[in-house]
N, C-alpha and C. Protein backbone atom coordinates (compact mmCIF):
# COMPACT_ATOMS: atom_id res chain seq x y z
N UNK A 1 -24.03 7.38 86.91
CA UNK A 1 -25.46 7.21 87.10
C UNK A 1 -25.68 5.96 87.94
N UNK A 2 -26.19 6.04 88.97
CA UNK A 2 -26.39 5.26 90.17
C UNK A 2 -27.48 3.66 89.36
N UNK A 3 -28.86 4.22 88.61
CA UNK A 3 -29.38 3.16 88.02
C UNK A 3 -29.85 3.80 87.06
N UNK A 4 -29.22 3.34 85.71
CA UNK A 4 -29.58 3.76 84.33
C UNK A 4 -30.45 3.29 83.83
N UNK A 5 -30.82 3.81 82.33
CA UNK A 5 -32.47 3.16 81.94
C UNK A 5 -31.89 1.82 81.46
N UNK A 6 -33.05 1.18 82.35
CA UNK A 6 -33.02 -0.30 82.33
C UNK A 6 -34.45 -0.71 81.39
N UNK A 7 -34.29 -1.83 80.77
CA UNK A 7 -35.44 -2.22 80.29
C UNK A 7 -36.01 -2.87 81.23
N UNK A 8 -35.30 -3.61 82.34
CA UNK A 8 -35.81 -4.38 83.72
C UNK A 8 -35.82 -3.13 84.92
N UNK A 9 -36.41 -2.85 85.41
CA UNK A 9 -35.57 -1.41 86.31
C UNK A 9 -36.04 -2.48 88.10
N UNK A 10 -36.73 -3.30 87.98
CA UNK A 10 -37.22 -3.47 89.19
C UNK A 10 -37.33 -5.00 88.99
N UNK A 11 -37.53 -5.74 90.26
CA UNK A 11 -37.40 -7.31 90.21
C UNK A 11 -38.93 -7.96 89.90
N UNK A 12 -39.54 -7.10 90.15
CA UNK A 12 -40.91 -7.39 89.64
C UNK A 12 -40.90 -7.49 88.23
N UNK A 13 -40.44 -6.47 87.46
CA UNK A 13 -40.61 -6.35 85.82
C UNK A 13 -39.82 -7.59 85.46
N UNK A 14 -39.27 -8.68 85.81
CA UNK A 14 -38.61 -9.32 85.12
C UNK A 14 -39.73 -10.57 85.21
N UNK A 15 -40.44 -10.64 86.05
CA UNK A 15 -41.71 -11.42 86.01
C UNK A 15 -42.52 -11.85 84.63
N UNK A 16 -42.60 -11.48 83.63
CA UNK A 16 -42.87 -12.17 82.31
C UNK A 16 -41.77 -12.93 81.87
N UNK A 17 -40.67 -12.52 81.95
CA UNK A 17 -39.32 -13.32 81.71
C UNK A 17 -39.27 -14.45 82.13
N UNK A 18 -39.52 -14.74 83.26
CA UNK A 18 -39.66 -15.86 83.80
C UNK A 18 -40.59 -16.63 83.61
N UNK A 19 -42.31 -15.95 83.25
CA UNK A 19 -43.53 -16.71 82.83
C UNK A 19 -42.72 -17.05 81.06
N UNK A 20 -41.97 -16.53 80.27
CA UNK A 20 -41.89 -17.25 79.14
C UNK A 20 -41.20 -17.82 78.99
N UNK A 21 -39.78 -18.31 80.06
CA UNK A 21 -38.65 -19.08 80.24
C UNK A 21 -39.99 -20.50 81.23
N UNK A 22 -40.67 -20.68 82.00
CA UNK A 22 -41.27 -21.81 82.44
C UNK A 22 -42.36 -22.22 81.30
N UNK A 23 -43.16 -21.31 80.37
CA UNK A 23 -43.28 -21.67 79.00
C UNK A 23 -42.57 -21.83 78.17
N UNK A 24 -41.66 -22.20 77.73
CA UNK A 24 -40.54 -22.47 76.76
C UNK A 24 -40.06 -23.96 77.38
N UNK A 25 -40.14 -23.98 78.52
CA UNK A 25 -39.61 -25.21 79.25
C UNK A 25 -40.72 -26.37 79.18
N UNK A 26 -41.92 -25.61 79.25
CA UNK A 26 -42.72 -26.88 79.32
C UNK A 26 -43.25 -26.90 77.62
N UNK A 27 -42.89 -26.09 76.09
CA UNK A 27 -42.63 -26.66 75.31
C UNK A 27 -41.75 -27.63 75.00
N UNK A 28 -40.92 -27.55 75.67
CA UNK A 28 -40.08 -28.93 75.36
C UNK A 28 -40.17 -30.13 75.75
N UNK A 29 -40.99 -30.43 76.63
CA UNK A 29 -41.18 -31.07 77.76
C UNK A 29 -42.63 -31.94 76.99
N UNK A 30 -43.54 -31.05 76.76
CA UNK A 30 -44.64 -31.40 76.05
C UNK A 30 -45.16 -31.13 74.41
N UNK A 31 -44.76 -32.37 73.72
CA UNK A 31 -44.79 -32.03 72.38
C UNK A 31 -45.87 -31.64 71.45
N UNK A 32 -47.22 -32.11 72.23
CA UNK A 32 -48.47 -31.80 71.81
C UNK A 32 -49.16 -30.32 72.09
N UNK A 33 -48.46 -29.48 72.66
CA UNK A 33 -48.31 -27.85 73.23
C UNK A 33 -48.59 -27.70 72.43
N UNK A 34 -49.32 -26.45 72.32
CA UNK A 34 -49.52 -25.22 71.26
C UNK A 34 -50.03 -24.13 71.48
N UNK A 35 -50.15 -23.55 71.09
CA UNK A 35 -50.69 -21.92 71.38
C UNK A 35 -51.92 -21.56 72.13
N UNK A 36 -52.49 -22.53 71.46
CA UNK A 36 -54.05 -22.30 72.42
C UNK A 36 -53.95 -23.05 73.56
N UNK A 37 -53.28 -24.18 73.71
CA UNK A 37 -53.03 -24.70 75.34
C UNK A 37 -52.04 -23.71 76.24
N UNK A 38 -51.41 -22.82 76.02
CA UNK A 38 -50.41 -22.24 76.44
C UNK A 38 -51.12 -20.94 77.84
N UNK A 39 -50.84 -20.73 79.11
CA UNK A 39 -50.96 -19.39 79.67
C UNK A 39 -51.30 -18.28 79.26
N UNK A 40 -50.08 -18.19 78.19
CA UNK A 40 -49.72 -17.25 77.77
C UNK A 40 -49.96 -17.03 76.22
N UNK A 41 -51.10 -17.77 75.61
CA UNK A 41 -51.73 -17.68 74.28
C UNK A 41 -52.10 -16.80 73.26
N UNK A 42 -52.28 -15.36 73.99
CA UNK A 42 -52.48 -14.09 73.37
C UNK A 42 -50.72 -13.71 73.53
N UNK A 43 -50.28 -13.57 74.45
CA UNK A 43 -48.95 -13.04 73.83
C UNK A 43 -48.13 -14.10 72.77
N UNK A 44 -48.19 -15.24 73.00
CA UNK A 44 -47.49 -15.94 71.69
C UNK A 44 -48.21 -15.01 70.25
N UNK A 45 -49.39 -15.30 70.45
CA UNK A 45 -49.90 -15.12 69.01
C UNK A 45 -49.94 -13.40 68.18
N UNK A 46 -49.36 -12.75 69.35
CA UNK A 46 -48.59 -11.59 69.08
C UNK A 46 -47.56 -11.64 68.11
N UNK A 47 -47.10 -11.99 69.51
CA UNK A 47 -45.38 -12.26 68.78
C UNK A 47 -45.60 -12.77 67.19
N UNK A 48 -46.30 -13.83 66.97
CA UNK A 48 -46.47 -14.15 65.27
C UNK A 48 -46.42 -13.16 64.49
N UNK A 49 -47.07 -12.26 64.95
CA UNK A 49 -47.71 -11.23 64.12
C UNK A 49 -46.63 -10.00 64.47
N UNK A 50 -45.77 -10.02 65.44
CA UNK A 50 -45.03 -9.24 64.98
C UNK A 50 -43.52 -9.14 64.48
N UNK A 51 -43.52 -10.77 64.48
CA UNK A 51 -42.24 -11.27 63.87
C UNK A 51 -41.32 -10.61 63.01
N UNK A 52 -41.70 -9.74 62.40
CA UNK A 52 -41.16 -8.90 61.04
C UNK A 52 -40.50 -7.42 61.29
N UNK A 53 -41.42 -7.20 62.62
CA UNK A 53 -40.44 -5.89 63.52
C UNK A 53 -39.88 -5.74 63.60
N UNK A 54 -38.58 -5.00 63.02
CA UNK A 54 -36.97 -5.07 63.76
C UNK A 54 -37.03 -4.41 65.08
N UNK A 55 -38.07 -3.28 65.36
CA UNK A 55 -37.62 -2.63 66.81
C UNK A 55 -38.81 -2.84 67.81
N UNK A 56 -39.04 -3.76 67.86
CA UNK A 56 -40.37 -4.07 69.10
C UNK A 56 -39.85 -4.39 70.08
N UNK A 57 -40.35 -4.13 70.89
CA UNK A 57 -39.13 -4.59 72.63
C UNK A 57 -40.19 -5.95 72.89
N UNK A 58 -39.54 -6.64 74.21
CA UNK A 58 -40.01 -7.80 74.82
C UNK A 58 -41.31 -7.49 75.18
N UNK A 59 -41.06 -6.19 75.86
CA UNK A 59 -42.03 -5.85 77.16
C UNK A 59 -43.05 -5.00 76.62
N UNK A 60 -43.25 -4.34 75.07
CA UNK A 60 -43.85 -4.05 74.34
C UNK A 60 -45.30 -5.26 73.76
N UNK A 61 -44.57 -6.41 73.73
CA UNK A 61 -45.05 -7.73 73.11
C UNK A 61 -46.16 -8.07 73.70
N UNK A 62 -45.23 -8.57 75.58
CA UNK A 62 -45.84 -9.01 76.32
C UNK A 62 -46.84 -8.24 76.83
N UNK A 63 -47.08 -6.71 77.31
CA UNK A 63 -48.26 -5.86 77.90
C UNK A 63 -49.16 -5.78 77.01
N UNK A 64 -48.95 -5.96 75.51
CA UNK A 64 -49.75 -5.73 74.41
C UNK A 64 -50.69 -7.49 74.55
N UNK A 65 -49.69 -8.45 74.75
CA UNK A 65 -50.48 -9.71 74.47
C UNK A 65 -51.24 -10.40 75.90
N UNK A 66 -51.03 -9.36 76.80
CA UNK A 66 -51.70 -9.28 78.15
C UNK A 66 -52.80 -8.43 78.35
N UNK A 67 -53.12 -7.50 76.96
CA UNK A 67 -54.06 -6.69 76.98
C UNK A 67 -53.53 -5.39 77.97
N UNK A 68 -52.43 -5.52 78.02
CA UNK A 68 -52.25 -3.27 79.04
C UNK A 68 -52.23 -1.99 78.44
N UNK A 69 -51.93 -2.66 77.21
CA UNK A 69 -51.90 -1.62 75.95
C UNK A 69 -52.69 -2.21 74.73
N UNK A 70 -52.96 -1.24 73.72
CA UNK A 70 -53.59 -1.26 72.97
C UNK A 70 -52.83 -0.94 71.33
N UNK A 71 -51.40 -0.96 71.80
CA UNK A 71 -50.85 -1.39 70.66
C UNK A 71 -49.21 -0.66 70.88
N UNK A 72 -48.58 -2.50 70.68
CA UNK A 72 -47.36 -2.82 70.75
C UNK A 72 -46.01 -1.48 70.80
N UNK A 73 -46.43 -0.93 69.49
CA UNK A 73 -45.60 0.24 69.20
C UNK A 73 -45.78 1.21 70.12
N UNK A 74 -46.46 1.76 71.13
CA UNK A 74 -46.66 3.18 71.53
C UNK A 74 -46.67 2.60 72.80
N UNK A 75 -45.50 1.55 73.39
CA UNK A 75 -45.82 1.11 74.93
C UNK A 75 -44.44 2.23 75.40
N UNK A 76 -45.15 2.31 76.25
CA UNK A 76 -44.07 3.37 77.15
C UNK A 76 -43.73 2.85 78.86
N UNK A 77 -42.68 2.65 79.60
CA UNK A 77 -42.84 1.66 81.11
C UNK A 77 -43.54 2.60 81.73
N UNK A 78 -43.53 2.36 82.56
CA UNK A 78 -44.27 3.02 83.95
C UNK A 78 -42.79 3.65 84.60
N UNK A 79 -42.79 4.61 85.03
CA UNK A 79 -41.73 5.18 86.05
C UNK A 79 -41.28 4.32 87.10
N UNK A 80 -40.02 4.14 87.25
CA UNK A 80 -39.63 3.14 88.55
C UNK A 80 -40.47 4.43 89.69
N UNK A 81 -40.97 3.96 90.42
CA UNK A 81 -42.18 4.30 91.92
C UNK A 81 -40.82 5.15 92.74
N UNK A 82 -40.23 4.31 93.45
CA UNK A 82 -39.11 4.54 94.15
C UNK A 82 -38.51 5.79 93.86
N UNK A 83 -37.61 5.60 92.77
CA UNK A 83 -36.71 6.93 92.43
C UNK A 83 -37.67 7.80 91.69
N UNK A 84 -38.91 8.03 91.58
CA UNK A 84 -39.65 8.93 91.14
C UNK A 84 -40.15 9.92 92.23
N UNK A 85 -40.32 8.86 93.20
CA UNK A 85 -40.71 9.56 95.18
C UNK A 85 -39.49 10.02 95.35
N UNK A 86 -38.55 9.49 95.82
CA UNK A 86 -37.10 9.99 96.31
C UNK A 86 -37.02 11.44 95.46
N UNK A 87 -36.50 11.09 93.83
CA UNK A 87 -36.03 12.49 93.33
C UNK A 87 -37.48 13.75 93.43
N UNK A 88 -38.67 13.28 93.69
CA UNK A 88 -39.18 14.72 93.61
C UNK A 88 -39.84 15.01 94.86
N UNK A 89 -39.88 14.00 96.10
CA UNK A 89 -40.03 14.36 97.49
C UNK A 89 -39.06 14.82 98.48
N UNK A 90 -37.79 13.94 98.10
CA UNK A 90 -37.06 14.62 98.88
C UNK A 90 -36.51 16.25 99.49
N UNK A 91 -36.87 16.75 98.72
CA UNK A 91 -36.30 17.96 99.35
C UNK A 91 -37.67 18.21 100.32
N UNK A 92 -38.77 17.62 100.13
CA UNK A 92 -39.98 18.29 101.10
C UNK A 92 -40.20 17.54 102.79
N UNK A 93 -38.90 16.42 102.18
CA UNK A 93 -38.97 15.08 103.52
C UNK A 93 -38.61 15.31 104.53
N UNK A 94 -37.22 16.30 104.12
CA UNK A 94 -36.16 16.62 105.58
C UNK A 94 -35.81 18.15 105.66
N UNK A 95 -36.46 18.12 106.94
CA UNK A 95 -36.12 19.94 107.77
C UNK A 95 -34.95 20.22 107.38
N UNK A 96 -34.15 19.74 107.51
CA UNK A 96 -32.69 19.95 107.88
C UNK A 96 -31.53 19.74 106.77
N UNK A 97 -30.35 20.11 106.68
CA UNK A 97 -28.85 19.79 105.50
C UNK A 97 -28.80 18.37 106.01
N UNK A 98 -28.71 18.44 107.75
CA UNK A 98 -27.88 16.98 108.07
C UNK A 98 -29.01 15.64 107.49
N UNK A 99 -30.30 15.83 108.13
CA UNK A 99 -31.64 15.03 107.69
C UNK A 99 -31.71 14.86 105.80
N UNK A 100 -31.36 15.65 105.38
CA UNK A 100 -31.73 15.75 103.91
C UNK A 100 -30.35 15.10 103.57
N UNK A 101 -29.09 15.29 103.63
CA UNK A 101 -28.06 14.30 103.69
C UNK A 101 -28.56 12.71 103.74
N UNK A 102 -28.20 12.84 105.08
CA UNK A 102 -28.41 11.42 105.32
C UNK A 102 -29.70 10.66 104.73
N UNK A 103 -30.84 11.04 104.07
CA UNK A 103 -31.89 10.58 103.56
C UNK A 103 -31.12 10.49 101.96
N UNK A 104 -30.37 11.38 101.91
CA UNK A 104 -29.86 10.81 100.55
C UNK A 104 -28.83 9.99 100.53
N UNK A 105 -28.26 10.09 101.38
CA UNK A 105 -27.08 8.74 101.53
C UNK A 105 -27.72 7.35 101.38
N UNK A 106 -29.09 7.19 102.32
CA UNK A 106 -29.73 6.12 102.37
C UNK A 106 -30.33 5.57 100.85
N UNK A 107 -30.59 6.85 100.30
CA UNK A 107 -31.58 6.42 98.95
C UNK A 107 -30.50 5.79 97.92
N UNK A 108 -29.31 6.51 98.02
CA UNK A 108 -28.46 6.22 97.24
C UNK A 108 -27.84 4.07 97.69
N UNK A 109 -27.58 4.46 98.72
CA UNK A 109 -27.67 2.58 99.69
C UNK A 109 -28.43 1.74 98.51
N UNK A 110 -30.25 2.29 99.18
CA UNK A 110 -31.13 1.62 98.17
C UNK A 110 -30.66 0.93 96.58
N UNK A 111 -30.38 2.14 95.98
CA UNK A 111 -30.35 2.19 94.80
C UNK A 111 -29.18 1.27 94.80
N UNK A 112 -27.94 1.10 95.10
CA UNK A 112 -26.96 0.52 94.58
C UNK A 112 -27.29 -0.98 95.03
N UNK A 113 -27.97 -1.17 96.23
CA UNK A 113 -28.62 -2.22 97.08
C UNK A 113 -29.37 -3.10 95.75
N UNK A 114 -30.64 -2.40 95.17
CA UNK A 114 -31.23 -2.79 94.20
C UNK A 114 -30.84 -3.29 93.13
N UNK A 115 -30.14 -2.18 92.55
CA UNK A 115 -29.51 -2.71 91.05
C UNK A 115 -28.32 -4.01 91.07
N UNK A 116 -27.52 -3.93 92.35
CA UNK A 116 -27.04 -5.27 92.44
C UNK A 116 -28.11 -6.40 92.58
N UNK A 117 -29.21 -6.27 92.96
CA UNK A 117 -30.46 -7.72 93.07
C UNK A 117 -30.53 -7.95 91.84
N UNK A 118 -30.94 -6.56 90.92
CA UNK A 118 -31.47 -6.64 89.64
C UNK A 118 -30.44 -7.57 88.80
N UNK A 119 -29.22 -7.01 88.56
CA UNK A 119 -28.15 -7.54 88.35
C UNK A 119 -28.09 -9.06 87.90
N UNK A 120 -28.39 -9.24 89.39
CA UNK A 120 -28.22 -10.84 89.92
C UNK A 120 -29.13 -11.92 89.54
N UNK A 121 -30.55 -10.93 88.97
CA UNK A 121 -31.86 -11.93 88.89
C UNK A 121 -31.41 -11.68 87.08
N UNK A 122 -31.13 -10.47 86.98
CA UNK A 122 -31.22 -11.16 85.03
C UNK A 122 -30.06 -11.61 84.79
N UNK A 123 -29.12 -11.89 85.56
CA UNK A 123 -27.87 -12.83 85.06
C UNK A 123 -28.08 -14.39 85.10
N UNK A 124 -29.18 -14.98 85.97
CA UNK A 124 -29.51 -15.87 86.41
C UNK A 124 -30.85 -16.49 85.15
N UNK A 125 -31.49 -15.40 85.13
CA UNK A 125 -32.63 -15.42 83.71
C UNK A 125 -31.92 -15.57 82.45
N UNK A 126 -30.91 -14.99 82.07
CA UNK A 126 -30.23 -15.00 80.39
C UNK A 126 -29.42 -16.06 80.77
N UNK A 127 -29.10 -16.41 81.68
CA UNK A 127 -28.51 -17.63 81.29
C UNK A 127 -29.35 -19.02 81.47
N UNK A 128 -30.20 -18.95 82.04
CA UNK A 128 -31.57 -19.94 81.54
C UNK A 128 -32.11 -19.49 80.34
N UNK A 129 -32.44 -18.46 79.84
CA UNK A 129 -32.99 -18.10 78.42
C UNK A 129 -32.17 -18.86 77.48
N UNK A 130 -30.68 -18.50 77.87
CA UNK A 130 -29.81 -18.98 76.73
C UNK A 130 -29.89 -20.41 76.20
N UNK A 131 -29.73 -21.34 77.43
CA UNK A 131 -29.93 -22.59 77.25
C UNK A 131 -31.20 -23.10 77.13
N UNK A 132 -32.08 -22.28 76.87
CA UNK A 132 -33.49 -22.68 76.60
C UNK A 132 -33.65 -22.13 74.88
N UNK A 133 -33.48 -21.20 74.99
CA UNK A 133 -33.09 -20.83 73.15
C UNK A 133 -32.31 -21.74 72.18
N UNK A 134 -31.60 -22.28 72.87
CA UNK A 134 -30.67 -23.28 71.92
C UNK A 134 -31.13 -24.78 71.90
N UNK A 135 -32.09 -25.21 73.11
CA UNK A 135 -33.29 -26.54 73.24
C UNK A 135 -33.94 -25.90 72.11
N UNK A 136 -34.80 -24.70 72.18
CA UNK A 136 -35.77 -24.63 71.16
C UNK A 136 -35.39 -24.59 69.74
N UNK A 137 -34.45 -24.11 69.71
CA UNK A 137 -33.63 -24.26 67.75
C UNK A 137 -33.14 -25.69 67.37
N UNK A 138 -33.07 -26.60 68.44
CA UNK A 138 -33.10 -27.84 68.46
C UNK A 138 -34.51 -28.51 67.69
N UNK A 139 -35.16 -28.11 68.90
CA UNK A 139 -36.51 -28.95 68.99
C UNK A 139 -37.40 -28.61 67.74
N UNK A 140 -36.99 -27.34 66.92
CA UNK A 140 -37.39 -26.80 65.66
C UNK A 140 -36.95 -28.14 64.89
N UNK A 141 -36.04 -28.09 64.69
CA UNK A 141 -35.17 -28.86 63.81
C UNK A 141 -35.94 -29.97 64.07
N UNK A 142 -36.12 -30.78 65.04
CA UNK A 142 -36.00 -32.16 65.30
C UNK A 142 -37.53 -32.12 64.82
N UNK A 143 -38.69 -31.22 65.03
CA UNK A 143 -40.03 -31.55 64.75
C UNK A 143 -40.66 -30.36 63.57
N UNK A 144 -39.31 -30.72 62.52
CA UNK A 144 -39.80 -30.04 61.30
C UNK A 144 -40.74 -30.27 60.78
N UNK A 145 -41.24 -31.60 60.59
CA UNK A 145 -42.74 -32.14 60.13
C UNK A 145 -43.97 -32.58 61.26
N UNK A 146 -43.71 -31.52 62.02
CA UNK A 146 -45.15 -31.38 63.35
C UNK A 146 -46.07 -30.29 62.63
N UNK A 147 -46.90 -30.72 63.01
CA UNK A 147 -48.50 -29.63 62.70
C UNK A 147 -47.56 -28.24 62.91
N UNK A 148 -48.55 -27.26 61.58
CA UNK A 148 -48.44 -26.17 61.66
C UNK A 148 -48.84 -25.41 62.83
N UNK A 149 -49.23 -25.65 63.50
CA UNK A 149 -49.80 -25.62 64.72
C UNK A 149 -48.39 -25.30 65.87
N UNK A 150 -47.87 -26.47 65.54
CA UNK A 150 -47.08 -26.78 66.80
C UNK A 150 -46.23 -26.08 66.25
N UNK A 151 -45.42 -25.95 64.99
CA UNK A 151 -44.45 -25.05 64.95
C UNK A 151 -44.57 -23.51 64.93
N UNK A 152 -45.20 -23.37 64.97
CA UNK A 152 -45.81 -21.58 65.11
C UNK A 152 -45.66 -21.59 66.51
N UNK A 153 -46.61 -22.01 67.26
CA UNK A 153 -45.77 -22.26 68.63
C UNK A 153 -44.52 -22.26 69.16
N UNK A 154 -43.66 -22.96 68.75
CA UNK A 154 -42.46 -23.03 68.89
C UNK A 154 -41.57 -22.01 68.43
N UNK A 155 -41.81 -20.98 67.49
CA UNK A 155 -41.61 -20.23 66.42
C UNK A 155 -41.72 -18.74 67.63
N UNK A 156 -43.12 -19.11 67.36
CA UNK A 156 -43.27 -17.90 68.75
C UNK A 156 -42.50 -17.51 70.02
N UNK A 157 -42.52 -18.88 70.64
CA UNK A 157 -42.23 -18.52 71.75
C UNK A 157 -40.17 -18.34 71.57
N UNK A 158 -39.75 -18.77 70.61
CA UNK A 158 -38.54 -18.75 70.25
C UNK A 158 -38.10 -17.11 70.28
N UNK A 159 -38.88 -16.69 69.49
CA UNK A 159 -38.93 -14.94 68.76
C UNK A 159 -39.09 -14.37 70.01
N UNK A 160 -40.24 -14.53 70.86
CA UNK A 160 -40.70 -13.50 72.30
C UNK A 160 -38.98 -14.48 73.21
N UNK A 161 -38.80 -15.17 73.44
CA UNK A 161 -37.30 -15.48 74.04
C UNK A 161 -36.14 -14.76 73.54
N UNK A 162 -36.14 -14.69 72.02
CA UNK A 162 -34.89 -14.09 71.26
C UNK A 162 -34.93 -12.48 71.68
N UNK A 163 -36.87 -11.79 71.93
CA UNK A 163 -36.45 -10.67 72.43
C UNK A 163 -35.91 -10.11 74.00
N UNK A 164 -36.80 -10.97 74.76
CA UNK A 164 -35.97 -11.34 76.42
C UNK A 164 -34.48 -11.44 76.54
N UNK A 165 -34.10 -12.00 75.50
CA UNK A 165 -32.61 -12.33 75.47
C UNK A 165 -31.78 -10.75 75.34
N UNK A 166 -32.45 -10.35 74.33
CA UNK A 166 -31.94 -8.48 73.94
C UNK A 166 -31.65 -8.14 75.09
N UNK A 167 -33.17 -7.63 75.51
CA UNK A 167 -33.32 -7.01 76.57
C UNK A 167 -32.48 -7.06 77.99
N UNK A 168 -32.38 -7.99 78.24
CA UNK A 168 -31.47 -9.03 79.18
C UNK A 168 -30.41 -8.88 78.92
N UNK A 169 -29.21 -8.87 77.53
CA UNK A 169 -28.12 -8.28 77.49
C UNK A 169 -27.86 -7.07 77.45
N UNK A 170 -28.84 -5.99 77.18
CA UNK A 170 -27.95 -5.01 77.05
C UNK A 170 -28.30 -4.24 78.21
N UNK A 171 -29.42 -5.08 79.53
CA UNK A 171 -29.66 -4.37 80.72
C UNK A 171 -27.72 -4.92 81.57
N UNK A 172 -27.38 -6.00 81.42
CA UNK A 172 -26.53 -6.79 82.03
C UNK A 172 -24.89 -5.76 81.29
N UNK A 173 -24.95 -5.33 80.13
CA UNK A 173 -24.29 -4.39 79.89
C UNK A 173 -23.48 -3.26 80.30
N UNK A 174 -25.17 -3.03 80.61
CA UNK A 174 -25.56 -1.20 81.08
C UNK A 174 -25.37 -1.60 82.26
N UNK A 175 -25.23 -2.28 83.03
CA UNK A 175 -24.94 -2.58 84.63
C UNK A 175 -23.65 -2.54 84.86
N UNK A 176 -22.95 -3.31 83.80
CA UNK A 176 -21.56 -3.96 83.67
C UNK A 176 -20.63 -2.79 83.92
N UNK A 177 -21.19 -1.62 82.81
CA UNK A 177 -20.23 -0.66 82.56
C UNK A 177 -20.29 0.07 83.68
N UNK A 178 -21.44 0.27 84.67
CA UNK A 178 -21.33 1.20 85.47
C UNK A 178 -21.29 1.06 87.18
């Protein structure tokens, strides 16, 4: 399988990953942070609330605490655009065996083209997640007696990281093997 189901399928989708890895960074950075100062304030205060989930995805969390959905459990992605055009236009694209060939040679290019970017951007993300996950189990520790406030914060954004982190390994996996 050229690009398998990815929880990242495109370089765009990894774009919250990165909004909660530069929030996580500037919790550490700023100790008086909290939830309501945060960007990203409705998805932290998700995540609180869904702490207890064993099967909630990242990207479930985040569209839910961005308002795209209307509830966490019943998020479904959007179709990668690309290989949704390719597999059900192509046969209407090219007159021809040789034209319809070579349009699939190319798509196939694409695709292997892509998933190596993809590859490359969440290997680069989990390993900033990682070392940002292990600051924050720190910074728990170190500001055990900070406002309830601040540790729910910290709590949060730990949990929505711990699920980025999932997601992020077992896309880097599913790449690995194939």
């Amino acid at each position: 399988m050229l690009l398998p189901d990815l929880n990242f399928a495109t370089i765009s989708s990894l774009k919250p990953v990165e909004i909660v890895i530069t929030e996580a960074s500037r919790a550490l950075k700023d100790q008086d942070r909290v939830i309501g100062s945060s960007e990203i304030a409705n998805v932290l205060r998700i995540t609180l609330q869904t702490i207890a989930e064993a099967d909630i995805s990242f990207r479930a969390i985040y569209a839910y605490g961005t308002s795209k959905i209307s509830n966490p459990e019943e998020y479904i992605p959007s179709e990668d655009a690309a290989g949704t055009f390719i597999s059900s236009h192509l046969p209407y694209l090219t007159p021809g065996l040789n034209d319809g060939l070579l349009a699939l040679v190319g798509s196939i290019f694409f695709l292997v083209f892509r998933r190596k970017k993809i590859k490359q951007k969440e290997q680069i993300l989990y390993d900033e997640a990682m070392a940002i996950e292990k600051s924050l189990r720190n910074q728990l520790l170190l500001e055990a007696n900070a406002s309830q406030e601040r540790i729910d914060y910290l709590k949060s954004i730990l949990a929505l990281l711990t699920y980025a982190l999932k997601e992020l390994k077992r896309d880097l996996t599913v790449l690995k093997a194939n």
